[in-house]
Protein backbone atom coordinates (compact mmCIF):
# COMPACT_ATOMS: atom_id res chain seq x y z
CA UNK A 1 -2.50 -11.21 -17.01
CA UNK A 2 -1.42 -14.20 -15.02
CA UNK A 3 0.97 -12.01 -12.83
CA UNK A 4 -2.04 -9.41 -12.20
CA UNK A 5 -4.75 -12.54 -11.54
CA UNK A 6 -1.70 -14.36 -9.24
CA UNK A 7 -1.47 -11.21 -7.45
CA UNK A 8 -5.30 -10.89 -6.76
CA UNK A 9 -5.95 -13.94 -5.24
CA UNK A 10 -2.40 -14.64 -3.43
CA UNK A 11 -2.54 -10.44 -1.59
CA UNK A 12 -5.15 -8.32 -2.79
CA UNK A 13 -8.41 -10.16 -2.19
CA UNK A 14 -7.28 -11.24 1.14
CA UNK A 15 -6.30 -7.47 1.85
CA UNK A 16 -9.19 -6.27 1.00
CA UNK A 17 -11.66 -9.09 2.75
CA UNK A 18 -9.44 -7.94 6.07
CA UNK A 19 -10.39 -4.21 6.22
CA UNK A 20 -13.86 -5.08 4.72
CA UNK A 21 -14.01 -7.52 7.55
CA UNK A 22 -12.54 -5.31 10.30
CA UNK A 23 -15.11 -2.68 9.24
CA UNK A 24 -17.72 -4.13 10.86
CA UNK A 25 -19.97 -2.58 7.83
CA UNK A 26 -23.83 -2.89 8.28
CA UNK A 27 -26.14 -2.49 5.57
CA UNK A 28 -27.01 1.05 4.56
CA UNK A 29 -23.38 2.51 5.23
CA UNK A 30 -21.89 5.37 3.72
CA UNK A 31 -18.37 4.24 3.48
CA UNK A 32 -15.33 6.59 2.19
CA UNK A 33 -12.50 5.11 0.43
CA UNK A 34 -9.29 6.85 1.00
CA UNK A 35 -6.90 6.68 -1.69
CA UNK A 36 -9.15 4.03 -3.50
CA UNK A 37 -6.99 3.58 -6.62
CA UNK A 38 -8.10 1.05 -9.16
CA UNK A 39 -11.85 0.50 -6.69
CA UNK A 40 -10.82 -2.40 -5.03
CA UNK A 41 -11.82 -1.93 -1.58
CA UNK A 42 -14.80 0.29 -2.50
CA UNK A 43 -16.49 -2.35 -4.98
CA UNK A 44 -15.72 -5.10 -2.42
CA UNK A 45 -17.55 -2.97 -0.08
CA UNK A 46 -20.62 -2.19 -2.22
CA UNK A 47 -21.06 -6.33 -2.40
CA UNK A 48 -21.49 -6.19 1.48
CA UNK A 49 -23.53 -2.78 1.78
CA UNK A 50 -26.72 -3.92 -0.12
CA UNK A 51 -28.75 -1.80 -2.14
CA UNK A 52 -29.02 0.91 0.69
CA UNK A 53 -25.71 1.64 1.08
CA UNK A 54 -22.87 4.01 -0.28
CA UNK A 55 -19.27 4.09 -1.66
CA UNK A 56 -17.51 7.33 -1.88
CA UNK A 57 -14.29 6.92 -3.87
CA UNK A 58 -11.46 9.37 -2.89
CA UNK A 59 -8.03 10.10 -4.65
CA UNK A 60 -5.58 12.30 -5.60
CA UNK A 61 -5.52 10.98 -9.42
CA UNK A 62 -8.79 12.19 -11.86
CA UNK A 63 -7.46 9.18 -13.76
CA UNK A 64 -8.29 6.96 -11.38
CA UNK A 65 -11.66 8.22 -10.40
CA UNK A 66 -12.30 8.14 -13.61
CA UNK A 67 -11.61 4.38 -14.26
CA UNK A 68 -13.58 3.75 -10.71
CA UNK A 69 -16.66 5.59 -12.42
CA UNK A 70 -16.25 3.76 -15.86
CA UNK A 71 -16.36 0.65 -13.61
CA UNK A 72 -19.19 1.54 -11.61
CA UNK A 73 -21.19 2.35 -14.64
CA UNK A 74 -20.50 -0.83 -16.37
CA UNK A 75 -21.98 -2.86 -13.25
CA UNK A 76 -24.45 -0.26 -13.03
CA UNK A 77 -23.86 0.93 -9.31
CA UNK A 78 -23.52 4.39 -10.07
CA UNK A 79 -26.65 5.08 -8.32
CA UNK A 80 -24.61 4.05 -5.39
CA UNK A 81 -21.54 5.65 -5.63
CA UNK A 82 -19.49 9.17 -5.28
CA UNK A 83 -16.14 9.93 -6.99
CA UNK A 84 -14.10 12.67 -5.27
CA UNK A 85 -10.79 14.25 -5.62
CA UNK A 86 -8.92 14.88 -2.48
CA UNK A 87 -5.76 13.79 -0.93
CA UNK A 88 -5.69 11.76 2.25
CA UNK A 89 -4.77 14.42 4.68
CA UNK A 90 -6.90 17.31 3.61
CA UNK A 91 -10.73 15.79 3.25
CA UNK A 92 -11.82 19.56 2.97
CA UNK A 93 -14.80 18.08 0.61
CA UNK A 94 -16.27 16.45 3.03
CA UNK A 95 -18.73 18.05 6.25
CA UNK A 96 -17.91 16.49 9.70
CA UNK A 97 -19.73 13.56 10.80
CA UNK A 98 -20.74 12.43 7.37
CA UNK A 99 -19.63 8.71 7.27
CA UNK A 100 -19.69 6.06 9.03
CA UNK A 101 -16.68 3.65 8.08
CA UNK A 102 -13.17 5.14 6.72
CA UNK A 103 -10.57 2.55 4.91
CA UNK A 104 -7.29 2.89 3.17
CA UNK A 105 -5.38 0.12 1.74
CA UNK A 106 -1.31 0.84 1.39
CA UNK A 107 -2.23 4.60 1.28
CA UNK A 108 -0.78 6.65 4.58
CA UNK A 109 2.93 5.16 2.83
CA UNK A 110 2.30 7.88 0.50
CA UNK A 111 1.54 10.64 2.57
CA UNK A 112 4.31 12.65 4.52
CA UNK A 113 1.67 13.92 7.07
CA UNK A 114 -0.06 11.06 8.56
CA UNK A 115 -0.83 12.29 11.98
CA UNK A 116 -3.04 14.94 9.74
CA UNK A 117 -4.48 12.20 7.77
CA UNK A 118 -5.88 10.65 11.34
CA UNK A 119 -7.26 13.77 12.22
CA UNK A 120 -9.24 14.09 9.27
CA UNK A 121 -10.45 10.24 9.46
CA UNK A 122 -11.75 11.24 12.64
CA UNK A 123 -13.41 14.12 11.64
CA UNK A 124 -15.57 13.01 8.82
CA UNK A 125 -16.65 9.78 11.25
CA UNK A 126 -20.20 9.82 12.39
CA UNK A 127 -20.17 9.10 16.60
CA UNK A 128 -19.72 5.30 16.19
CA UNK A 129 -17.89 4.92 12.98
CA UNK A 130 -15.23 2.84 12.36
CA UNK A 131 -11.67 3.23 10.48
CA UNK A 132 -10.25 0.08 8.86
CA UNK A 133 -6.67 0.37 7.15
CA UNK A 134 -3.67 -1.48 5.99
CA UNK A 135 -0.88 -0.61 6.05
CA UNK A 136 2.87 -2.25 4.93
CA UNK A 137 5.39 -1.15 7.69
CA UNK A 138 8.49 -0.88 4.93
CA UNK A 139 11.19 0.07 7.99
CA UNK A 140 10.23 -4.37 8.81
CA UNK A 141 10.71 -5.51 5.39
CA UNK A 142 14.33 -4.03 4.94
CA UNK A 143 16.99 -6.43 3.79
CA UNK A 144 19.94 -7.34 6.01
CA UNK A 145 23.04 -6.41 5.04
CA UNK A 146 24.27 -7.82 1.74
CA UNK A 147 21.09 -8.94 0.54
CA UNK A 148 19.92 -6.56 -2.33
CA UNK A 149 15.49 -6.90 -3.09
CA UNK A 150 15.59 -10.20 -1.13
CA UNK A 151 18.66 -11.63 -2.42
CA UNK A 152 22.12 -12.31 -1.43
CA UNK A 153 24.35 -10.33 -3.10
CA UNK A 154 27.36 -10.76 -0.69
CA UNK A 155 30.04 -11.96 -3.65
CA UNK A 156 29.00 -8.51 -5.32
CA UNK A 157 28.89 -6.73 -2.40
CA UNK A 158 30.42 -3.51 -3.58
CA UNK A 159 28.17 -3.39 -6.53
CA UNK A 160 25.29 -4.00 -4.57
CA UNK A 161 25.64 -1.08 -2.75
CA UNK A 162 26.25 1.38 -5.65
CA UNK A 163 22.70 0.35 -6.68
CA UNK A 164 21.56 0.64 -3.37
CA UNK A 165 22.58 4.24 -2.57
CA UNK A 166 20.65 5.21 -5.71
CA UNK A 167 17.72 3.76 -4.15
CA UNK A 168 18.32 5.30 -0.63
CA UNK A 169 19.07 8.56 -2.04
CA UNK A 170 15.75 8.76 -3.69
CA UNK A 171 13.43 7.40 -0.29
CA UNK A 172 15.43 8.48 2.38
CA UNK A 173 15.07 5.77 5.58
CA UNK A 174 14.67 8.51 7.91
CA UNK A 175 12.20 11.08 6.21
CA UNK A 176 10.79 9.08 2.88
CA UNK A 177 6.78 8.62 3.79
CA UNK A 178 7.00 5.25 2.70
CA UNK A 179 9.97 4.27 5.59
CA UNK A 180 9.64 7.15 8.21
CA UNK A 181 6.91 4.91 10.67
CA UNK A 182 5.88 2.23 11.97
CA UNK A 183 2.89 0.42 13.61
CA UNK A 184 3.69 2.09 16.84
CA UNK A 185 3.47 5.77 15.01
CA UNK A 186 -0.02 4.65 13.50
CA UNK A 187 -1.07 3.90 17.18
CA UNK A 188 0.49 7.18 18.34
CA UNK A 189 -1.46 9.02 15.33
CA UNK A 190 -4.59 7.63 16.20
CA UNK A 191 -4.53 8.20 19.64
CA UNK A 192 -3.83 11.93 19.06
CA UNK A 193 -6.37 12.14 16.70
CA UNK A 194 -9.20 11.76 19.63
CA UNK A 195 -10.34 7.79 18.76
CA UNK A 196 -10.76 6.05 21.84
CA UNK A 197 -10.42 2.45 20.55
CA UNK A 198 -7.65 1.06 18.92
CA UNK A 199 -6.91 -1.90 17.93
CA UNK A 200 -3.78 -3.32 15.43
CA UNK A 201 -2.54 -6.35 14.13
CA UNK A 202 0.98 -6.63 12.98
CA UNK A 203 1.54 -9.56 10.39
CA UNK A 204 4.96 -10.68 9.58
CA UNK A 205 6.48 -13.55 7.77
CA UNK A 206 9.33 -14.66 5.76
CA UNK A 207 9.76 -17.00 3.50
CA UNK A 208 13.14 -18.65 2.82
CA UNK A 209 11.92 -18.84 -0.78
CA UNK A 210 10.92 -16.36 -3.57
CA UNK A 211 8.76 -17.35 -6.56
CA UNK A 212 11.29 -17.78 -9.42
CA UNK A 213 10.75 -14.47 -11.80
CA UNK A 214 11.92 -13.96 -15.23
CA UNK A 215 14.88 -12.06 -15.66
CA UNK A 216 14.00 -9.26 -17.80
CA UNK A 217 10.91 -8.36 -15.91
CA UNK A 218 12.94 -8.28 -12.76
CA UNK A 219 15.16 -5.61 -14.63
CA UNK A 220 12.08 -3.90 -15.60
CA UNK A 221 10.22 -3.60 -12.19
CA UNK A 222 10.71 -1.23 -9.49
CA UNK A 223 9.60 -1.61 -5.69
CA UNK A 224 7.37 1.04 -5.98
CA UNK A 225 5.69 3.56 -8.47
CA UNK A 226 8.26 6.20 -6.90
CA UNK A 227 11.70 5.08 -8.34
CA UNK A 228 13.53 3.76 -11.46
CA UNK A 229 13.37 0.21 -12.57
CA UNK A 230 16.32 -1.87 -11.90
CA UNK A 231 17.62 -1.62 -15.48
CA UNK A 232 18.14 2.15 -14.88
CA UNK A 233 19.78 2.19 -12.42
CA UNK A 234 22.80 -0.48 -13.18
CA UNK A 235 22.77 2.16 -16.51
CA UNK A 236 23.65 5.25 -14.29
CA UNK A 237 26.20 3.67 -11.78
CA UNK A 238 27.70 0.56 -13.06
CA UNK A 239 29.79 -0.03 -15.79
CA UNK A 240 29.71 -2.63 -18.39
CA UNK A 241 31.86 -4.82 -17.26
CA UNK A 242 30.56 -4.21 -13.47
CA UNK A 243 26.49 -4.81 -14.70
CA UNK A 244 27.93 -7.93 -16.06
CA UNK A 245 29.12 -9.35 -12.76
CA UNK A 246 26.10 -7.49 -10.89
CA UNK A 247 24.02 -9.76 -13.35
CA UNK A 248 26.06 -13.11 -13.29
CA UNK A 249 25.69 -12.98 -9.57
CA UNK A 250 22.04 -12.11 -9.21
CA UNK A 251 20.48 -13.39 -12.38
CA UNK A 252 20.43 -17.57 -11.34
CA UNK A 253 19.25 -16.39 -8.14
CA UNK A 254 16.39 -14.54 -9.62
CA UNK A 255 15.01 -16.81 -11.97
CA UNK A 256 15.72 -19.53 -9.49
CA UNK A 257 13.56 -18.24 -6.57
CA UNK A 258 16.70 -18.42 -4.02
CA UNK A 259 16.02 -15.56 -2.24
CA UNK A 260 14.16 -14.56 0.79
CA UNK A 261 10.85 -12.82 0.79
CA UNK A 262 9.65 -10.58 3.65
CA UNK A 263 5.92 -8.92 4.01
CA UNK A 264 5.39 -7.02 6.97
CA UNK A 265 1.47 -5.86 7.77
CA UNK A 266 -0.46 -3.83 10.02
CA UNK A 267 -4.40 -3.38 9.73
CA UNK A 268 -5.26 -0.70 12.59
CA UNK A 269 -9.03 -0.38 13.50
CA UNK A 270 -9.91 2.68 15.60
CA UNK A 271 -13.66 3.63 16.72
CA UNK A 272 -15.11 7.33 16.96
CA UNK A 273 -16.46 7.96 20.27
């Protein structure tokens, strides 16, 4: 619970405030929630839209529309909400020119055909309305060579990359949705898809520090919902003896924090004409 609240208030909340914020919302909106997982764009947005206006909550997963309803219905807004089942680049349940603000948060990384996706963002916009998205560019946060998840692995070097190639086998770097763009693609996608204003801004930092993290969650985690934890993969590719050095050299650095920590952001706004 203290990773989850830590998380909230450190990325999410800030995330989410940016698009809000970006969206220029005005009161009465009907805004459409693209890949809304868990509701935490939409119900930030329903605190700014007042009583007039309207949350439509999108995704591919009935599980999580479901949860988004159940939520909705506790803080009785259901009067003021829609829950709809549709992936990001096919909108087919939606009319043209039905809403006025579009946002996604970390959701076009999942979807192989974002140019399509851009298209369909502009064709559900009223004239006037306003897209508002986030995206992490993944092809900025990559680790230089001999680091392995933001740590220097160097002294296992050869074992670093055996866990690596399982990995990079999995997401590709050249066709994996999550690695295949960047902010000048989501420019190029937009443009194509008829808006004629754009605007992005790219955030990037590192840090030369990483917040110290305890061991056996580390094995237990995974960079993303689309591959094997860490503890998997040693099991398929190393051997005993070679996950023993693997985890001599990267354990102290783990729990230690000495590692570097990258986050690379862009949050594109684009208006309908």
């Amino acid at each position: 619970m203290a990773f989850r609240e830590r998380m909230l208030t450190e990325s999410l909340y800030p995330w989410r405030d940016e698009i809000l914020d970006k969206a220029q919302l005005k009161p009465g909106d009907t805004l459409l929630d693209v890949g809304a997982g868990d509701g935490l764009v939409g119900f930030g947005a329903l605190d700014r839209l007042g009583t007039h206006g309207h949350v439509i909550f999108s995704d591919i997963s009935p599980g999580l529309l479901d949860h988004c309803r159940t939520a909705a219905a506790a803080e009785g807004l259901l009067g003021q909400c829609s829950f709809v089942q549709a992936p990001a680049d096919s909108l087919t349940a939606f009319t043209d020119a039905s809403v006025d603000v579009v946002t996604t948060r970390s959701v076009l990384i999942y979807v192989r055909d974002k140019a399509a996706a851009l298209r369909e963002f502009y064709r559900v916009l009223k004239p006037g309305g306003r897209v508002s998205l986030c995206e992490p560019i993944n092809r900025l946060m990559a680790d230089q060579p001999g680091w392995f998840s933001g740590y220097d692995t160097r002294p296992v070097a050869a074992l670093a990359r055996k866990v690596f190639a399982v990995f990079e086998a999995i997401q590709p770097p050249d066709s994996d949705p999550m690695l295949d763009f960047d902010e000048r693609d989501l420019i190029r996608h937009a443009e194509n898809a008829g808006f004629p204003e754009i605007g992005l801004d790219l955030r990037w930092n590192r840090k030369a520090i990483k917040r110290p993290c305890n061991w056996d969650t580390f094995l237990r985690s995974s960079g993303n919902p689309l591959i094997p934890p860490l503890s998997e993969v040693m099991d398929q590719v190393l051997t005993a003896s070679e996950a023993a050095a693997f985890t001599a050299a990267l354990k102290p650095l783990v729990e230690s924090g000495r590692g570097q920590d990258q986050m690379a952001l862009a949050y594109l706004t684009a208006v309908k004409a």
